[in-house]
N, C-alpha and C. Protein backbone atom coordinates (compact mmCIF):
# COMPACT_ATOMS: atom_id res chain seq x y z
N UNK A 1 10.66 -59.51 -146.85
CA UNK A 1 11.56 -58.36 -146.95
C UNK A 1 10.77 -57.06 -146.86
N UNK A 2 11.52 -55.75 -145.69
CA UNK A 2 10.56 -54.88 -145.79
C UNK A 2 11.39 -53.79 -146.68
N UNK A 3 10.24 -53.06 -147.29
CA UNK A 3 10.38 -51.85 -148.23
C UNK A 3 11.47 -50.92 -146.87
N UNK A 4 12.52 -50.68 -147.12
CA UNK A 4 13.07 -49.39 -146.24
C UNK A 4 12.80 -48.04 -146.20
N UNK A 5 12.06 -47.45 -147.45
CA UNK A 5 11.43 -46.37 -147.59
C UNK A 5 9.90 -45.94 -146.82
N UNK A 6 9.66 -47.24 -146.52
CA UNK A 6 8.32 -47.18 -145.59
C UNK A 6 8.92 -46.45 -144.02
N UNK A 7 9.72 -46.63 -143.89
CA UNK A 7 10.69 -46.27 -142.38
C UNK A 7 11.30 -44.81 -142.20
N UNK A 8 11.08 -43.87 -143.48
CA UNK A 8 11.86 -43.40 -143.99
C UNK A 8 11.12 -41.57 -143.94
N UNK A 9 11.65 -40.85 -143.04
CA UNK A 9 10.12 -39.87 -143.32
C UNK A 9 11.07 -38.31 -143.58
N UNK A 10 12.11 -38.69 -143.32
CA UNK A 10 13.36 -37.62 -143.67
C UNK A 10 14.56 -37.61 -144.34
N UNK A 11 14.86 -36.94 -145.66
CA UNK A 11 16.70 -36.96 -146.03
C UNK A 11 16.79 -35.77 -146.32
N UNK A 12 18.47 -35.81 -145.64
CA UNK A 12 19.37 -34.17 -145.85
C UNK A 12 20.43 -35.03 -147.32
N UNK A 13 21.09 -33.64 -147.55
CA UNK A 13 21.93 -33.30 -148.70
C UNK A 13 23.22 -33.05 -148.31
N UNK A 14 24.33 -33.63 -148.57
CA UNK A 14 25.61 -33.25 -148.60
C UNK A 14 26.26 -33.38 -150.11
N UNK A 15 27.44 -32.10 -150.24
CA UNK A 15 27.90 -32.07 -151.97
C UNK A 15 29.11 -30.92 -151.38
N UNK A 16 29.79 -30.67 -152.87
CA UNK A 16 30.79 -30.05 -152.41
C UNK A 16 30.35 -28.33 -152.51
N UNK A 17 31.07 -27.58 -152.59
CA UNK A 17 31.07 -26.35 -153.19
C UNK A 17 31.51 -25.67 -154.32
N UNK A 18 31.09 -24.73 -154.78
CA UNK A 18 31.14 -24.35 -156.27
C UNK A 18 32.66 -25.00 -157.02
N UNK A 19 33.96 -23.89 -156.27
CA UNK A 19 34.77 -24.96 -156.36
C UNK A 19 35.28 -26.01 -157.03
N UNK A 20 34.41 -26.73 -156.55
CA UNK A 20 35.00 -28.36 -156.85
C UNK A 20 33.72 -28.58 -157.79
N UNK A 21 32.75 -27.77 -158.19
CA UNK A 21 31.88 -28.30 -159.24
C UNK A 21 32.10 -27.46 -160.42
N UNK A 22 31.05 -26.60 -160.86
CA UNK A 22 31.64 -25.39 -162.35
C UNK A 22 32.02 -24.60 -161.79
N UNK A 23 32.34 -23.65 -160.50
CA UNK A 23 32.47 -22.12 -160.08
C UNK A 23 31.31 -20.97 -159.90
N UNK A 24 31.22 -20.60 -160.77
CA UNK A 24 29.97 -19.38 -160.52
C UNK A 24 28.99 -19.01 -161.24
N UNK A 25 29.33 -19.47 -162.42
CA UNK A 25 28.98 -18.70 -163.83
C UNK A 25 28.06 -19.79 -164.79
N UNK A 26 28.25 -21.22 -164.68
CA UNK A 26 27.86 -22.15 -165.35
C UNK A 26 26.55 -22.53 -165.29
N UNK A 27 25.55 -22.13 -165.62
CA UNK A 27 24.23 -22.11 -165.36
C UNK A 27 23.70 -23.40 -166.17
N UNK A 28 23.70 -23.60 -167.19
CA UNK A 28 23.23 -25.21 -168.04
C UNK A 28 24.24 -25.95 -166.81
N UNK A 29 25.51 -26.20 -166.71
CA UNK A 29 25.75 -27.28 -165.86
C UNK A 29 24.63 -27.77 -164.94
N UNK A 30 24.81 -26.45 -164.10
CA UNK A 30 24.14 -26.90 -162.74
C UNK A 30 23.01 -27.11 -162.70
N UNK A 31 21.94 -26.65 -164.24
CA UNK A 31 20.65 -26.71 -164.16
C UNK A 31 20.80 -28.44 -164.24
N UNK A 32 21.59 -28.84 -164.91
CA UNK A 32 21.67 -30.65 -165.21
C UNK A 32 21.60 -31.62 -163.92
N UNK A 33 22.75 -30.86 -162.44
CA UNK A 33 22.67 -31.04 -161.62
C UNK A 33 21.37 -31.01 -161.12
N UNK A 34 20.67 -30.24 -161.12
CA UNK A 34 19.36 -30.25 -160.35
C UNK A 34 18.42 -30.79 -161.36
N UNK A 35 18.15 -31.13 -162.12
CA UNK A 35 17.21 -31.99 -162.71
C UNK A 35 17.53 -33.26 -162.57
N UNK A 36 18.58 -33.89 -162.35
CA UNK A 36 19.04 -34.87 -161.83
C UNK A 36 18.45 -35.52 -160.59
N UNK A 37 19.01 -34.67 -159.49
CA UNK A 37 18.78 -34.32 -158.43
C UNK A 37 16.98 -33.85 -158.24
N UNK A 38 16.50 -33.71 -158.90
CA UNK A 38 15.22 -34.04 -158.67
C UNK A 38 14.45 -35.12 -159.30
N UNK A 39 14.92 -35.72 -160.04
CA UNK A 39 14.55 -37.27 -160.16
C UNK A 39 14.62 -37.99 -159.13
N UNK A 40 15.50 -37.37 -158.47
CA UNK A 40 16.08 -38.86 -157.61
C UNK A 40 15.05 -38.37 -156.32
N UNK A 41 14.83 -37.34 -155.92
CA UNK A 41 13.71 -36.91 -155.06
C UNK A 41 12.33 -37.41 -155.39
N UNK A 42 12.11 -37.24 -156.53
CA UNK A 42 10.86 -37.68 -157.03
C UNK A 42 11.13 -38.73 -156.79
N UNK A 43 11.60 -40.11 -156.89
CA UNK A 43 11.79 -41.26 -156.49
C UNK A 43 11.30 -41.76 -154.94
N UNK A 44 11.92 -40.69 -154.20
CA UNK A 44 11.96 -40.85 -153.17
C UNK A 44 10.26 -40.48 -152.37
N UNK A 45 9.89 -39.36 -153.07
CA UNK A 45 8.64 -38.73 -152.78
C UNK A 45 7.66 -39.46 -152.81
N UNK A 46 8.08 -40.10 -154.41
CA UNK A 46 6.50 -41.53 -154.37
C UNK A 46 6.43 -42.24 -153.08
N UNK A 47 7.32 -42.42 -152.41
CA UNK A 47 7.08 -43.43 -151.28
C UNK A 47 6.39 -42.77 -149.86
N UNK A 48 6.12 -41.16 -150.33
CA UNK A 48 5.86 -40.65 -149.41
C UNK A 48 6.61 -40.17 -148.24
N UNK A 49 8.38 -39.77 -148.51
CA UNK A 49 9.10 -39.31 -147.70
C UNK A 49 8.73 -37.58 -147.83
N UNK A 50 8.52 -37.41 -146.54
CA UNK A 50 7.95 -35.60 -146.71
C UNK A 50 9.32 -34.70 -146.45
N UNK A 51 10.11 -35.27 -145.27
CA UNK A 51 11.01 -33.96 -145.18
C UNK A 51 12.33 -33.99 -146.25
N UNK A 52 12.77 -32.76 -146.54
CA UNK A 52 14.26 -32.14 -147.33
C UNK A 52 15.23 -31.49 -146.72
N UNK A 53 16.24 -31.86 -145.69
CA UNK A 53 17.19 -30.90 -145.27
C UNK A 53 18.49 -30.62 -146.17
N UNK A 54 18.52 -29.26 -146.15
CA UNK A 54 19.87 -28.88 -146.81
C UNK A 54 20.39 -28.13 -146.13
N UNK A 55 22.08 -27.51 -146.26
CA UNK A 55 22.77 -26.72 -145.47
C UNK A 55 22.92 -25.39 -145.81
N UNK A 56 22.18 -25.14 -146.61
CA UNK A 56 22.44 -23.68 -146.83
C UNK A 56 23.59 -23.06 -147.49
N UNK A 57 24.72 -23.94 -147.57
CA UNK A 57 25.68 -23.16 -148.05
C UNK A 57 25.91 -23.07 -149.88
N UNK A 58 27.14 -22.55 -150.24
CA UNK A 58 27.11 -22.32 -151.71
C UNK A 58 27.15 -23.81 -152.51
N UNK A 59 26.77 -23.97 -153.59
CA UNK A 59 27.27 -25.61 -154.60
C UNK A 59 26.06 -26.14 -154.05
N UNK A 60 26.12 -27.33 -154.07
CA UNK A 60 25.35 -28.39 -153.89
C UNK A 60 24.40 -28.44 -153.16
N UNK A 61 24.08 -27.60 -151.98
CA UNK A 61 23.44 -27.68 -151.29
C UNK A 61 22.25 -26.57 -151.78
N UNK A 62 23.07 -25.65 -152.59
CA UNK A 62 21.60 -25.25 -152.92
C UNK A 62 21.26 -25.16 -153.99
N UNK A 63 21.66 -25.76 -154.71
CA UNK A 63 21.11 -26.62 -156.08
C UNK A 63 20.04 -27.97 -155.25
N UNK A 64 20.06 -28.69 -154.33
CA UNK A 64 19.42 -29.64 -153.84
C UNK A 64 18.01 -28.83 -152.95
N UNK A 65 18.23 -27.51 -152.77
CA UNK A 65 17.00 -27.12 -152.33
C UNK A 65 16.42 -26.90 -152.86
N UNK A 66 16.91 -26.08 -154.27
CA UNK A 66 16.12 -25.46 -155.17
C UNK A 66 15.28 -26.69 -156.60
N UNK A 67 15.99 -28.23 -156.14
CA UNK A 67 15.45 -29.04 -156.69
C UNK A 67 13.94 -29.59 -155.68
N UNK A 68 13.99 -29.46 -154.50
CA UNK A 68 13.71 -29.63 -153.84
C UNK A 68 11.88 -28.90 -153.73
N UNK A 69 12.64 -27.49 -154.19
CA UNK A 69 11.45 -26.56 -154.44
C UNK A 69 10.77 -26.58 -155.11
N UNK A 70 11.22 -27.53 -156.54
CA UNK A 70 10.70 -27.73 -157.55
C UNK A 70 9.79 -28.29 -157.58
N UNK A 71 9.47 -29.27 -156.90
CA UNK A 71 8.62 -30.34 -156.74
C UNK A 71 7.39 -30.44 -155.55
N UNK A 72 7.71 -29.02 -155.05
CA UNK A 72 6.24 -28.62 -153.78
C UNK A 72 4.88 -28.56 -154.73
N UNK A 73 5.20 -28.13 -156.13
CA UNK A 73 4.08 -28.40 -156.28
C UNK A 73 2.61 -29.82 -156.86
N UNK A 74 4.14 -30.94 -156.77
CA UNK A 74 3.93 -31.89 -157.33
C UNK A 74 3.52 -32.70 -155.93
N UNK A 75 4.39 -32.64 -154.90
CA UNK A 75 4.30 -33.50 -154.11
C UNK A 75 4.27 -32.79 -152.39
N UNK A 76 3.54 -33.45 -151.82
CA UNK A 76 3.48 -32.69 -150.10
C UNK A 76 4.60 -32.82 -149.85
N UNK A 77 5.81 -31.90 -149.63
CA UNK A 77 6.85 -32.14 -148.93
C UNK A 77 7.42 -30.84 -148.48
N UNK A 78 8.09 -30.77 -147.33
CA UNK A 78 8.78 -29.85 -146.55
C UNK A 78 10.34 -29.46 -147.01
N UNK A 79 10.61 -28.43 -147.51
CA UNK A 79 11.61 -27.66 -147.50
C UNK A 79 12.47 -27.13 -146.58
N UNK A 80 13.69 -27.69 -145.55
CA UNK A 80 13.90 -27.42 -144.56
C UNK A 80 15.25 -27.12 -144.80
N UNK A 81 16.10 -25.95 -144.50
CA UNK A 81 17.48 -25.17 -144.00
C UNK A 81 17.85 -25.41 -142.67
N UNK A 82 18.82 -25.92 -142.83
CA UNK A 82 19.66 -25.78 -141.53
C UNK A 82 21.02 -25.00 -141.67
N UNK A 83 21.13 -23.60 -141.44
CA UNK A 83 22.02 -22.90 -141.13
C UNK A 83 22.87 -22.90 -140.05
N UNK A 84 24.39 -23.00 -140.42
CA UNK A 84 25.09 -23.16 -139.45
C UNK A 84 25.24 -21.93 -138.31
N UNK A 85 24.70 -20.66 -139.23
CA UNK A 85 24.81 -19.25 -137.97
C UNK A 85 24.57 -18.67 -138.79
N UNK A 86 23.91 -17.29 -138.37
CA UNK A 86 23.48 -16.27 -138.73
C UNK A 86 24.49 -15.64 -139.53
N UNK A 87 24.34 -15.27 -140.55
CA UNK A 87 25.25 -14.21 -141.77
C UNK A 87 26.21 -14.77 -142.21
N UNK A 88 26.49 -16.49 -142.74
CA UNK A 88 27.23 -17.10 -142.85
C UNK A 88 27.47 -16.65 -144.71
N UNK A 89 26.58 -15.51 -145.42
CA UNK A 89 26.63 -15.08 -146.13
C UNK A 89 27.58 -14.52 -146.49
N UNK A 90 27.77 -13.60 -145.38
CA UNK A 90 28.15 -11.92 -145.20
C UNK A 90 29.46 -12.09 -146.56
N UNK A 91 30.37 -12.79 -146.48
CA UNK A 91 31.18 -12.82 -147.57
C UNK A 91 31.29 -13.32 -148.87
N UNK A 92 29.96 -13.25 -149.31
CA UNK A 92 29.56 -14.05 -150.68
C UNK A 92 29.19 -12.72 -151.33
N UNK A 93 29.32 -12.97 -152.80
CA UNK A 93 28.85 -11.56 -153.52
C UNK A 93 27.41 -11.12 -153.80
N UNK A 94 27.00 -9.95 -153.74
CA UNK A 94 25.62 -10.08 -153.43
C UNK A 94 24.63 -10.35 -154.07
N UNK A 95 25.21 -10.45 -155.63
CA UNK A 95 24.06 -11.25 -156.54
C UNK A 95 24.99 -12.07 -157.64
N UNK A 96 24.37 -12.84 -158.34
CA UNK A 96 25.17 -13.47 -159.34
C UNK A 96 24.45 -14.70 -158.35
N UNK A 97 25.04 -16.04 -159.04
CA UNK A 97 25.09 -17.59 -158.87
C UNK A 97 25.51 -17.35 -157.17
N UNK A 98 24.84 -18.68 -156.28
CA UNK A 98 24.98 -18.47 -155.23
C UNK A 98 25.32 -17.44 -154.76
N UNK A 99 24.51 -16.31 -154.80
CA UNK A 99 25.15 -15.03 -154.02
C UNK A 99 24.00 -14.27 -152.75
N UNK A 100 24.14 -13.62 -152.20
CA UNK A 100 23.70 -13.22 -151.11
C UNK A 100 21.80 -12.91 -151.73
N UNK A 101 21.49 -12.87 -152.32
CA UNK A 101 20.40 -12.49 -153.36
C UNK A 101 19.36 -13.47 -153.03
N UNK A 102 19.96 -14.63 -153.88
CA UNK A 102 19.40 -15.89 -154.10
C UNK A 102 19.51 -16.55 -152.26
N UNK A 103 20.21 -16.74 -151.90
CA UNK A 103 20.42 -17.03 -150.24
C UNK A 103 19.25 -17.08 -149.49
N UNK A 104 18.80 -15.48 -149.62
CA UNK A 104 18.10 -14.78 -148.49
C UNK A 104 16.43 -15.43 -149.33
N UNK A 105 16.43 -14.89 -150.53
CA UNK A 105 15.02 -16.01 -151.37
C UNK A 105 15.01 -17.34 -151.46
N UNK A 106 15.90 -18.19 -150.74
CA UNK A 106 16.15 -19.53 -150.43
C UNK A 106 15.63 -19.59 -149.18
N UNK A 107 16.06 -18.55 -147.87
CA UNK A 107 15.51 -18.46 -146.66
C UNK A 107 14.03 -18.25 -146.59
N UNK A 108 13.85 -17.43 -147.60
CA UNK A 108 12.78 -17.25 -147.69
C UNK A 108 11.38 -18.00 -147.78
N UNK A 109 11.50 -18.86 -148.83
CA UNK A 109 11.13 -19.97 -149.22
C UNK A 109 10.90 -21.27 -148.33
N UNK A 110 11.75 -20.97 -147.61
CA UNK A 110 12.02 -22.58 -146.62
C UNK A 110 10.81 -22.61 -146.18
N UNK A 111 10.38 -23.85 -145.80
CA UNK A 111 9.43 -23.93 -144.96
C UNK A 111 9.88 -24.23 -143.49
N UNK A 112 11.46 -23.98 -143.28
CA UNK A 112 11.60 -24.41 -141.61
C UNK A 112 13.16 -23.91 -142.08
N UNK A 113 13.70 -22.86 -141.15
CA UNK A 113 15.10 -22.55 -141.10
C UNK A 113 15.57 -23.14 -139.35
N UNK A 114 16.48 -23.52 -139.54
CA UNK A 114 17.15 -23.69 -138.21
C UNK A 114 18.57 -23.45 -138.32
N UNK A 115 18.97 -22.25 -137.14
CA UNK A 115 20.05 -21.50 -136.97
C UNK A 115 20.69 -22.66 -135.58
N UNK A 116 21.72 -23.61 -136.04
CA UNK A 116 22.56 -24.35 -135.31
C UNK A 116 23.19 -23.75 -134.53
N UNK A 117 23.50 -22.78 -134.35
CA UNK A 117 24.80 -21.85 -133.40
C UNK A 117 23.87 -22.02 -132.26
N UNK A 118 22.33 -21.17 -132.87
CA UNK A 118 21.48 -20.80 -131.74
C UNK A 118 21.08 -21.76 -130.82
N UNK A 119 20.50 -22.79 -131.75
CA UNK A 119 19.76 -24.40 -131.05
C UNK A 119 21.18 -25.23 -130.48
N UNK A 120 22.46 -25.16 -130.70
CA UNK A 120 23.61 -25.68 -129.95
C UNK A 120 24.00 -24.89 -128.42
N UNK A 121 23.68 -23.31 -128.66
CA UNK A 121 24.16 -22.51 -127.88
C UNK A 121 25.79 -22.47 -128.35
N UNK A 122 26.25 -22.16 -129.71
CA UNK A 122 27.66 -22.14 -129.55
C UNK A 122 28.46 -20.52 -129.62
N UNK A 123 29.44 -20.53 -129.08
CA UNK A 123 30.26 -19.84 -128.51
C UNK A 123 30.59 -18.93 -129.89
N UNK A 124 29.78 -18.67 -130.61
CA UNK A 124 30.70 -18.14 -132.18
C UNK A 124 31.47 -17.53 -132.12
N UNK A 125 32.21 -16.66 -130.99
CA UNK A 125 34.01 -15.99 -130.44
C UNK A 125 34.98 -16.77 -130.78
N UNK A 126 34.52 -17.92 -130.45
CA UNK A 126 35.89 -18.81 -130.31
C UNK A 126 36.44 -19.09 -131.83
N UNK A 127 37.80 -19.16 -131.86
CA UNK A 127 38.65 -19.56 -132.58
C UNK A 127 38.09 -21.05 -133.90
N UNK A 128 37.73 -20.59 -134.75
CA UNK A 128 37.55 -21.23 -136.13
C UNK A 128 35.53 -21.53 -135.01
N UNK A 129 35.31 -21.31 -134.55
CA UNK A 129 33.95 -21.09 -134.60
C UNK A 129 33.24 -21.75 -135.66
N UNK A 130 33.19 -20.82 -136.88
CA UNK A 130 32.47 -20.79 -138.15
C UNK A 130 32.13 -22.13 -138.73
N UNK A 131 33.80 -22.61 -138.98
CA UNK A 131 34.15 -24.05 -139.20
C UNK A 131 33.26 -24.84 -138.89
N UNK A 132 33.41 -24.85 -137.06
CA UNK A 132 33.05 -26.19 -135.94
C UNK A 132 31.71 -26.26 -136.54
N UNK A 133 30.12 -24.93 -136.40
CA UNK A 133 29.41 -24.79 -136.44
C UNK A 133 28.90 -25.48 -137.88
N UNK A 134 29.74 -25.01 -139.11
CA UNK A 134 29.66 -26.31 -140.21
C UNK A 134 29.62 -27.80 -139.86
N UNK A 135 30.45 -27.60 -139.16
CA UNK A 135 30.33 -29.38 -138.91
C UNK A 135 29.42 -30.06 -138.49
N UNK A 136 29.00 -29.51 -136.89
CA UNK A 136 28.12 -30.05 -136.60
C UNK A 136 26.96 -29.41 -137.06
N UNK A 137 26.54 -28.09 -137.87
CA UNK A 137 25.29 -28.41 -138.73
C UNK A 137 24.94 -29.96 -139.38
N UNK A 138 26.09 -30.38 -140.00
CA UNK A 138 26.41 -31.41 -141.00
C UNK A 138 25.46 -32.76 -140.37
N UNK A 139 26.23 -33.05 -139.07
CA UNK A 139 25.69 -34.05 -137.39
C UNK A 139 24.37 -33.56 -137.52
N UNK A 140 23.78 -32.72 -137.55
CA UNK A 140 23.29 -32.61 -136.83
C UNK A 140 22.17 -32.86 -138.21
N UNK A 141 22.07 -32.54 -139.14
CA UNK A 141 20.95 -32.89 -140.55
C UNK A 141 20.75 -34.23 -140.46
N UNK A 142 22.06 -35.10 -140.32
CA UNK A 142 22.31 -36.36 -140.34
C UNK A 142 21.21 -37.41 -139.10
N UNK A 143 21.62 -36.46 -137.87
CA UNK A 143 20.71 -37.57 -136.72
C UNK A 143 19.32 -36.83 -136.76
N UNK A 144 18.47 -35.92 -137.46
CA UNK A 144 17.66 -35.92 -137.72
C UNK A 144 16.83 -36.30 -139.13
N UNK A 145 17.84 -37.40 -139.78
CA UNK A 145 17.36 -37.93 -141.23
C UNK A 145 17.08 -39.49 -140.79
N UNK A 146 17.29 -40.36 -141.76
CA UNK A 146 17.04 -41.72 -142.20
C UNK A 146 18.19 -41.82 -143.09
N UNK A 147 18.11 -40.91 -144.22
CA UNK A 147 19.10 -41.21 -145.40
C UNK A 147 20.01 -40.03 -145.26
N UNK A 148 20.75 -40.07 -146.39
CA UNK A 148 21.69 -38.61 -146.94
C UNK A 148 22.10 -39.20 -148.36
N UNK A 149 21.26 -37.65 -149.24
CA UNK A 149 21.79 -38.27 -150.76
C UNK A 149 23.38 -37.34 -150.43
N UNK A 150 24.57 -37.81 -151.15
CA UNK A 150 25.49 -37.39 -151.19
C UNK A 150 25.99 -37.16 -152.89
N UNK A 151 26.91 -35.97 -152.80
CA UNK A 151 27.37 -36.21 -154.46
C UNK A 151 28.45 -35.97 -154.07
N UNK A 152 28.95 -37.21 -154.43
CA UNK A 152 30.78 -37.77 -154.26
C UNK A 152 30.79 -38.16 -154.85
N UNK A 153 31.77 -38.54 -155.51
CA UNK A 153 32.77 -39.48 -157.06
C UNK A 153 32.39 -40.66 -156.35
N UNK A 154 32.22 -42.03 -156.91
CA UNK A 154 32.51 -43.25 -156.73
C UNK A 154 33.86 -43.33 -157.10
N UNK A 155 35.02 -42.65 -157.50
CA UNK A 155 36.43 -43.25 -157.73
C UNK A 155 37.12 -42.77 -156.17
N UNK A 156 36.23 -42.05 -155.47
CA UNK A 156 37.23 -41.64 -154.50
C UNK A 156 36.35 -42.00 -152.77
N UNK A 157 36.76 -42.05 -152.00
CA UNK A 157 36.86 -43.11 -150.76
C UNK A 157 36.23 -42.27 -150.03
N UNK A 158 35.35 -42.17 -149.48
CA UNK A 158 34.72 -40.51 -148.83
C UNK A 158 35.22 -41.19 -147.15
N UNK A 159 35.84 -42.39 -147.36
CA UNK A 159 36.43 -42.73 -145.67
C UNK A 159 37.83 -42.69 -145.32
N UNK A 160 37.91 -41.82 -146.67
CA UNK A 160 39.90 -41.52 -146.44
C UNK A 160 39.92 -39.77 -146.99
N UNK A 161 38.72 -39.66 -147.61
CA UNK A 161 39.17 -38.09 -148.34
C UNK A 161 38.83 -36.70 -147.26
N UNK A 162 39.58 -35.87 -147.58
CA UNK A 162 39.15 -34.58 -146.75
C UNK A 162 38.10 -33.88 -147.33
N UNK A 163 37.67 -32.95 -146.63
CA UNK A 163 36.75 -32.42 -147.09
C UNK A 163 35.23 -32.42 -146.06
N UNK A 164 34.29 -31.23 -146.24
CA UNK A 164 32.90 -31.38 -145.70
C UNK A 164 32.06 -32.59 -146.10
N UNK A 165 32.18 -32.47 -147.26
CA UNK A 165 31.01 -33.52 -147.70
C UNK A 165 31.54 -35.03 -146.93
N UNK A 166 32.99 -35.60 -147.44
CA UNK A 166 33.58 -36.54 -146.94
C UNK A 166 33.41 -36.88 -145.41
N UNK A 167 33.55 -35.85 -144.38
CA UNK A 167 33.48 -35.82 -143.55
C UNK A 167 31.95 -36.19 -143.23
N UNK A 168 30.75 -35.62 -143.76
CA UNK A 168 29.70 -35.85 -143.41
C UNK A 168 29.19 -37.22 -143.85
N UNK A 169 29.48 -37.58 -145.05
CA UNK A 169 29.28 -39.15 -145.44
C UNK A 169 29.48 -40.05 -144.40
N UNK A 170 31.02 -39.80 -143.85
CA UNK A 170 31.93 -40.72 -142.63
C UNK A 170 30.72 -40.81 -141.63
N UNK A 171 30.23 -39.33 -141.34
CA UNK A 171 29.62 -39.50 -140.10
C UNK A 171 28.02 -40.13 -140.67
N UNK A 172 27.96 -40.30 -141.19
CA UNK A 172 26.70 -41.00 -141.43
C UNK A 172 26.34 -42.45 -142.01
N UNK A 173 28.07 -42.90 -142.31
CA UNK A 173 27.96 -44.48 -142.70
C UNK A 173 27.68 -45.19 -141.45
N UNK A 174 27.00 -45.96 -141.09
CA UNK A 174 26.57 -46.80 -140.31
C UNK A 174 25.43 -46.50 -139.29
N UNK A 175 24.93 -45.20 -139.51
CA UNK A 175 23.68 -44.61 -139.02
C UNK A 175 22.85 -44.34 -139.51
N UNK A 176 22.49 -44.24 -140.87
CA UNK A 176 21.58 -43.91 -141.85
C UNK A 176 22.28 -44.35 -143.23
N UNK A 177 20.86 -44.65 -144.12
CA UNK A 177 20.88 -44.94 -145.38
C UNK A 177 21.99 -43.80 -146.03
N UNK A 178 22.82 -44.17 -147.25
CA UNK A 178 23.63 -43.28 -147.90
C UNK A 178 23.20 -43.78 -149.37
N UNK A 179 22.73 -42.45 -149.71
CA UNK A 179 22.57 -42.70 -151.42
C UNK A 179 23.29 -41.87 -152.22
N UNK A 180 24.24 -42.31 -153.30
CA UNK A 180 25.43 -41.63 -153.24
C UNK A 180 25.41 -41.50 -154.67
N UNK A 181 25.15 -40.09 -155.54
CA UNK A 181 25.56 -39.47 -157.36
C UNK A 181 26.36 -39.39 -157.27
N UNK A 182 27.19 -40.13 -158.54
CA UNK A 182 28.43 -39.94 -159.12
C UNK A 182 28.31 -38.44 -159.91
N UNK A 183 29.37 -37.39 -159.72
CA UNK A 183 28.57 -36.16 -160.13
C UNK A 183 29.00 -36.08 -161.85
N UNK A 184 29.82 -37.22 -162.08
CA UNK A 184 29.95 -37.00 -163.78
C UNK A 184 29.64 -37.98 -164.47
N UNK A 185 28.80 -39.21 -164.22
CA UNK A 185 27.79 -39.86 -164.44
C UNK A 185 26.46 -39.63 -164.19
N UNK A 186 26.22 -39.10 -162.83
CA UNK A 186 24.83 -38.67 -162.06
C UNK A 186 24.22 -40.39 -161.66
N UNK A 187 25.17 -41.15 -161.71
CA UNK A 187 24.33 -42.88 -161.54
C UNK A 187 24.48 -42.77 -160.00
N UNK A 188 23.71 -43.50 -159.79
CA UNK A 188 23.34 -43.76 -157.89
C UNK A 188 24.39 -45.19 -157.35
N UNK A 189 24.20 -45.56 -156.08
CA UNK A 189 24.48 -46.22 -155.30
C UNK A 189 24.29 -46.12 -154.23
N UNK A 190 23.40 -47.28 -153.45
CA UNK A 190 22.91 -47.10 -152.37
C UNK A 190 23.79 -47.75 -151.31
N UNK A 191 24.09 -47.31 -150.34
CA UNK A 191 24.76 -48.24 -148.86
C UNK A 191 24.00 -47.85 -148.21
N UNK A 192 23.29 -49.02 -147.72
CA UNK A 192 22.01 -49.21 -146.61
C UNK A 192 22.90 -49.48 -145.06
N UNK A 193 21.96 -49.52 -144.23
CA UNK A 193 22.01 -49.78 -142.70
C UNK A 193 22.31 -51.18 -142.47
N UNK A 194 22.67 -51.77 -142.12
CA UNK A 194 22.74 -53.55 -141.21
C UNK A 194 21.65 -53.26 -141.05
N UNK A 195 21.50 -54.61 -141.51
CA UNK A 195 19.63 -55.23 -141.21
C UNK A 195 18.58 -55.06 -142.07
N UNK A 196 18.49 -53.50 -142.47
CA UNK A 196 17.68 -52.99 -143.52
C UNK A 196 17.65 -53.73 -144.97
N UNK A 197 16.70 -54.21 -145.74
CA UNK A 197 16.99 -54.75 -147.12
C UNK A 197 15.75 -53.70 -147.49
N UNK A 198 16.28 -53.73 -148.89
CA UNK A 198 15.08 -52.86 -150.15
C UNK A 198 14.53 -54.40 -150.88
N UNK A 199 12.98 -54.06 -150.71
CA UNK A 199 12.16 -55.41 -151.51
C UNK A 199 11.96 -54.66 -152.95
């Protein structure tokens, strides 16, 4: 049986947005979230997986960078943003919890930003634009990973539910490893690839 983490040299992040987790203001929550969330990296790190993609946007995704960040000094690993387009900010408040502040010192930080609109060539005129460009950021973290940790409920079906994150899970069951936090337990579950076993 081979180790699957030996195979393994990249994972992105999908989660919901503030939203659907505390909102804006809840700072012990989310610090719980990301200490969490960096266990489970550290896990992953021992095996020597170097890259981290996240999406840049508000909630989860950048709580997973900033766990992410945590641990450069523990372990060689790459900090990588994938932005769906330039100023996807512009309507966030400019400081406080996820706000335009923290964003730009997240960009900052990265060790690799990639602007999807640009590297797609997409049309950002067109009609819900913004959206599409979410999406396939999403595709596009995905066919440059191995895994995707996700934080979805285990009570709910991420192959029937709406939503970004849901949507990105879908697109990544049967192409890459899915390692999946329950976000009010924080317990794991792995759905591997056909073929792949963990020794």
């Amino acid at each position: 049986m081979n180790n699957i983490f030996e195979n393994i040299d990249t994972i992105c992040f999908t989660g919901p947005r503030p939203a659907k987790l505390y909102g804006y203001t809840k700072k012990e929550e989310y610090q719980k979230i990301v200490d969490h969330v960096k266990e489970v990296i550290r896990g992953f790190a021992k095996f020597g997986i170097k890259n981290y993609i996240t999406g840049g946007a508000q909630g989860f995704d950048q709580l997973a960078f900033w766990a992410v960040n945590s641990l450069k000094k523990e372990y060689d690993i790459q900090n990588i943003v994938y932005i769906p387009f330039q100023g996807q900010e512009r309507l966030w408040k400019k400081t406080g919890m996820f706000g335009q502040k923290d964003y730009q010192k997240m960009l900052a930080l990265a060790d690799q930003v990639l602007n999807v609109s640009e590297a797609r060539n997409l049309d950002m005129t067109k009609e819900k634009a913004e959206i599409n460009a979410m999406l396939i950021r999403n595709e596009m973290m995905v066919d440059s990973s191995q895994m995707v940790i996700g934080f979805f409920p285990f009570s709910k079906d991420y192959k029937k539910e709406k939503g970004g994150t849901a949507s990105c899970l879908r697109y990544a069951d049967g192409k890459i490893h899915i390692c999946q936090i329950d976000p009010k337990t924080f317990e794991i579950q792995m759905v591997y690839c056909k073929g792949d076993e963990i020794s």
